[in-house]
Protein backbone atom coordinates (compact mmCIF):
# COMPACT_ATOMS: atom_id res chain seq x y z
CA UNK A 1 -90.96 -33.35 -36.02
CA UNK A 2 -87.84 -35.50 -36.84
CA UNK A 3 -86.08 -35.81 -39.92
CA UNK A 4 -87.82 -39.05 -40.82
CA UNK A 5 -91.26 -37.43 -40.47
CA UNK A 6 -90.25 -34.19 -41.80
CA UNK A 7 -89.27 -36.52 -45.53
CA UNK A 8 -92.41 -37.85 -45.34
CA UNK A 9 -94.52 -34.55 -45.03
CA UNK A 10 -93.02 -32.88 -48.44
CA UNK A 11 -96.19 -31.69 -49.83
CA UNK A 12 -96.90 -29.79 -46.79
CA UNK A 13 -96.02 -26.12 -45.36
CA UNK A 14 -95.70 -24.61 -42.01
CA UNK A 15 -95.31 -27.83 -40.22
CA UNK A 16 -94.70 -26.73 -36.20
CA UNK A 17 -94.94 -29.27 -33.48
CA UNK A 18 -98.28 -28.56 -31.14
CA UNK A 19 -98.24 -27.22 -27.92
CA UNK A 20 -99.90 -29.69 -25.24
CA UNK A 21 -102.99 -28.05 -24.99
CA UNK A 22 -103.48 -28.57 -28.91
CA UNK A 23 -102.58 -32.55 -28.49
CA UNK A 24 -104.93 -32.31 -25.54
CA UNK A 25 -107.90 -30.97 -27.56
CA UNK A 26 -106.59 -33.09 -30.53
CA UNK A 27 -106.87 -36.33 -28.50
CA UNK A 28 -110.49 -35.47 -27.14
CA UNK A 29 -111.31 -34.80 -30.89
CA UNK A 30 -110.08 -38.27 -32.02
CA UNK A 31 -111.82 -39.97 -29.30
CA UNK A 32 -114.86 -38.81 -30.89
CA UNK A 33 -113.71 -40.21 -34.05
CA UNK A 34 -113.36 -43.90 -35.89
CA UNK A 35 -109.91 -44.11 -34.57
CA UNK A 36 -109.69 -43.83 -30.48
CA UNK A 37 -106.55 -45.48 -30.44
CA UNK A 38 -104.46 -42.40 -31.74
CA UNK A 39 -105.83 -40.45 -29.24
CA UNK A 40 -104.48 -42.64 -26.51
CA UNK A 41 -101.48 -43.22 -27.95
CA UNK A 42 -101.13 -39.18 -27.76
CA UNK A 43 -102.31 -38.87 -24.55
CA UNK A 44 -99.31 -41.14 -22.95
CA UNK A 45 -96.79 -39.47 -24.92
CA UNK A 46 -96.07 -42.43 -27.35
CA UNK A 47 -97.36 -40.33 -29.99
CA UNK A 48 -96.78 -36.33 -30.60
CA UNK A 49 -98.68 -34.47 -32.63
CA UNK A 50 -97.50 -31.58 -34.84
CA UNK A 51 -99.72 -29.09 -37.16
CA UNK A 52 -99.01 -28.21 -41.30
CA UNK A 53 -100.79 -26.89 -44.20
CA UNK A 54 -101.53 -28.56 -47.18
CA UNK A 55 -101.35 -25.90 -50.17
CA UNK A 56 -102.82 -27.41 -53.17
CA UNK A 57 -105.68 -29.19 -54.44
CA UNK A 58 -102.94 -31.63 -56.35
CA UNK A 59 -101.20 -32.49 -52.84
CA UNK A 60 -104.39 -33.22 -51.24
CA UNK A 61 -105.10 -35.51 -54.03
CA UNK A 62 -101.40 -37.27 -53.51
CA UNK A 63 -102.56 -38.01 -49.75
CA UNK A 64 -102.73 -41.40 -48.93
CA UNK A 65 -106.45 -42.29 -47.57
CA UNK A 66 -107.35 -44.98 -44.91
CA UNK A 67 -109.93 -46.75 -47.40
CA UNK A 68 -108.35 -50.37 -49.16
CA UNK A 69 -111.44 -51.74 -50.01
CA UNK A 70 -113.97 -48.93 -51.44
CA UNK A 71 -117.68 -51.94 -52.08
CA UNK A 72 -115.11 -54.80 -53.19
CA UNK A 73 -113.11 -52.81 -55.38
CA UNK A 74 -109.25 -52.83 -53.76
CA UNK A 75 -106.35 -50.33 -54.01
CA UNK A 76 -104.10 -53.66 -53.74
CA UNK A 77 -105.62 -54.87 -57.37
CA UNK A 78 -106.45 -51.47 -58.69
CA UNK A 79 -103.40 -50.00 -57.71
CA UNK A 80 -100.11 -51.69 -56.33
CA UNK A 81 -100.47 -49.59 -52.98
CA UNK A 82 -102.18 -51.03 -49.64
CA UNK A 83 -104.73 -48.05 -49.98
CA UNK A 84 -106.01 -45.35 -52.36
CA UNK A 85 -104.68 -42.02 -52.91
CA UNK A 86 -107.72 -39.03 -52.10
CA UNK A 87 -107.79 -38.13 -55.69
CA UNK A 88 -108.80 -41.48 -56.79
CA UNK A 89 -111.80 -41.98 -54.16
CA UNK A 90 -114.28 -40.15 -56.26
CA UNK A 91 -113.99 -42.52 -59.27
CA UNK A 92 -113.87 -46.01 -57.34
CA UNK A 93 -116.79 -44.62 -55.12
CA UNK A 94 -119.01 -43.90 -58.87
CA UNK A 95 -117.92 -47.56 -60.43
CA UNK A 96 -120.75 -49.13 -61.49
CA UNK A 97 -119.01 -52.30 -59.81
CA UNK A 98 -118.67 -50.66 -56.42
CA UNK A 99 -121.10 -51.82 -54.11
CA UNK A 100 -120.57 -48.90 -51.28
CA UNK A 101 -123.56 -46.83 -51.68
CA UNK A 102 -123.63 -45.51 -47.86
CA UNK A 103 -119.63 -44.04 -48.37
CA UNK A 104 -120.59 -42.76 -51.87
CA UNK A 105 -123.79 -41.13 -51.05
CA UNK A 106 -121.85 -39.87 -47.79
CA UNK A 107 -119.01 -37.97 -50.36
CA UNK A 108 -121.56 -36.95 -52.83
CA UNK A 109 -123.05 -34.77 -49.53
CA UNK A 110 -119.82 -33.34 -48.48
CA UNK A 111 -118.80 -32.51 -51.97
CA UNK A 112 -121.95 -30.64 -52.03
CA UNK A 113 -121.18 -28.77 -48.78
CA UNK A 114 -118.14 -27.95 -49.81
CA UNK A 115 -119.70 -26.31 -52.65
CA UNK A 116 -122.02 -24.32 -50.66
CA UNK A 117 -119.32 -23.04 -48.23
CA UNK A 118 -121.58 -25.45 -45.58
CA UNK A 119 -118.52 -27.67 -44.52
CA UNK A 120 -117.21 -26.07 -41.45
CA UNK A 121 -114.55 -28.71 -40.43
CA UNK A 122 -111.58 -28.82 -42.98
CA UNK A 123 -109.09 -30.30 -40.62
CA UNK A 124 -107.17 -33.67 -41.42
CA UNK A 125 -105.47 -35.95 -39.26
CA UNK A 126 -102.40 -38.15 -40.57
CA UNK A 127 -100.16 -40.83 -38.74
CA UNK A 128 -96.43 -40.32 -40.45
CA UNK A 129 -95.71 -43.79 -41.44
CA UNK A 130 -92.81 -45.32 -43.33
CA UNK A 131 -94.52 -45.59 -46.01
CA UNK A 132 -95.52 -42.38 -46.27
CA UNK A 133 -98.39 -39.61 -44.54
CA UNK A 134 -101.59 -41.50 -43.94
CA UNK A 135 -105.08 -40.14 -43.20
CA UNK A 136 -106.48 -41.74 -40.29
CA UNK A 137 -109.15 -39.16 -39.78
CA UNK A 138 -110.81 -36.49 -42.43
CA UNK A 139 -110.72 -38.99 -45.39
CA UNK A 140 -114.14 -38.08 -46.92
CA UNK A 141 -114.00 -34.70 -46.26
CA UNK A 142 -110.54 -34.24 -47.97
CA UNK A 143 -111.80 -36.38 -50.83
CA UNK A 144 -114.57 -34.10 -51.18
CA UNK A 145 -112.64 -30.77 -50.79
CA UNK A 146 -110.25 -32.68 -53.93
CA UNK A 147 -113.22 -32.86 -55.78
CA UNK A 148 -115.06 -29.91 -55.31
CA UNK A 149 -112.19 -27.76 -55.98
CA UNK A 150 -111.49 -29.42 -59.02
CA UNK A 151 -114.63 -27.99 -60.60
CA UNK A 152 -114.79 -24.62 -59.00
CA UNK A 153 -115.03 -21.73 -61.77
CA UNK A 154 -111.90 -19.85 -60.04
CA UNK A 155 -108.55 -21.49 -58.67
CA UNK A 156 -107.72 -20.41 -55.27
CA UNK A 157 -105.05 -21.51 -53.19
CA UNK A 158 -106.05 -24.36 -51.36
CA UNK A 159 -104.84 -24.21 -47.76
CA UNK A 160 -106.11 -26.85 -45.43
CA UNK A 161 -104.76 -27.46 -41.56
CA UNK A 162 -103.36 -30.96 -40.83
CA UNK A 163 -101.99 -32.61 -38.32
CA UNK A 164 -99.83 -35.18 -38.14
CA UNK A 165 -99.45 -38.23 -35.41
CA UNK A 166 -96.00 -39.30 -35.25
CA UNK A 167 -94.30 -41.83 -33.33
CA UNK A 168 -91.71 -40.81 -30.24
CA UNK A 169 -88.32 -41.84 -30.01
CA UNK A 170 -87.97 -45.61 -29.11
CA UNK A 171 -91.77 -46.09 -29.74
CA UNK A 172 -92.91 -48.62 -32.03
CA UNK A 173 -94.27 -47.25 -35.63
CA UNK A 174 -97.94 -46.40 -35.87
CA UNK A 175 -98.43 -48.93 -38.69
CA UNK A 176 -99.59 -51.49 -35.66
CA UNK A 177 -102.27 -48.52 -34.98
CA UNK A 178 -102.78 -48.08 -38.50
CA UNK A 179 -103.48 -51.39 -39.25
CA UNK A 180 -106.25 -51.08 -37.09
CA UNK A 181 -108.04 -48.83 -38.74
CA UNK A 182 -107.50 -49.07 -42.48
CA UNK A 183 -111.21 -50.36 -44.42
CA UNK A 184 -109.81 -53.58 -45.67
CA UNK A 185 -113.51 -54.86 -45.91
């Protein structure tokens, strides 16, 4: 990971850049996902991939999600920032003015799988931007993890794998790929 990227990624530990048979499995992974285009973008080479750990419930909750428009309720007017942070999904999903019942409903299961120990994938995906580390893929399940640790009996160290998509030398930035998939409606 470069210098740039490596700023960007302060709330995470044990960053190490992946092997190419992780980026291979990676980039089958995120063609199963909402956003394809990272995966072919690693696949050429235009993007590598590297792996980290994020410790703590509170850095999860710094993450920047994907969403920008949670049922007509926008980070942009709610916020400053193009899109909401993972701690703040929760509470714009349960407005009574929020009018997404299918992504609220959708949290309000993984929360409880979470709970249960029934979640089984806790891996997040982030593009290194310059604005800062974005989730592209995982967004509702880190939300959920955010949330359901916040109201577990006993603290314990909260140590979820990540991997972030960065850019190659002399590549454009993956805000063009980013702005692809970011829930502006």
């Amino acid at each position: 990971m470069s210098s740039r990227g490596s700023a960007k990624a302060t709330n995470l530990a044990d960053i190490h850049a992946c092997d190419l048979a992780t980026s291979s499995k990676l980039a089958t992974y995120l063609r199963s996902t909402a956003v394809p285009a990272f995966a072919n973008e690693l696949q050429a080479g235009r993007v590598r991939a590297s792996s980290a750990t994020v410790l703590t419930r509170e850095h999860v909750g710094q993450l920047l999600s994907i969403f920008a428009n949670l049922g007509g309720i926008t980070s942009m007017h709610e916020t400053g920032r193009a899109t909401y942070l993972v701690g703040e999904v929760r509470a714009v999903l349960a407005r009574p003015d929020c009018t997404d019942v299918e992504s609220r409903t959708a949290l309000a299961g993984l929360i409880e799988a979470v709970r249960s120990g029934e979640l089984i994938d806790r891996t997040l995906t982030a593009a290194l931007t310059d604005g800062g580390a974005v989730l592209v893929d995982g967004n509702k399940r880190a939300a959920a993890m955010y949330e359901a640790a916040g109201t577990m009996p006993i603290r314990i160290p909260m140590r979820l794998p990540i991997y972030l998509l960065e850019a190659t030398a002399g590549v454009l930035a993956l805000e063009g790929l980013l702005a692809g998939s970011i829930n502006y409606v």
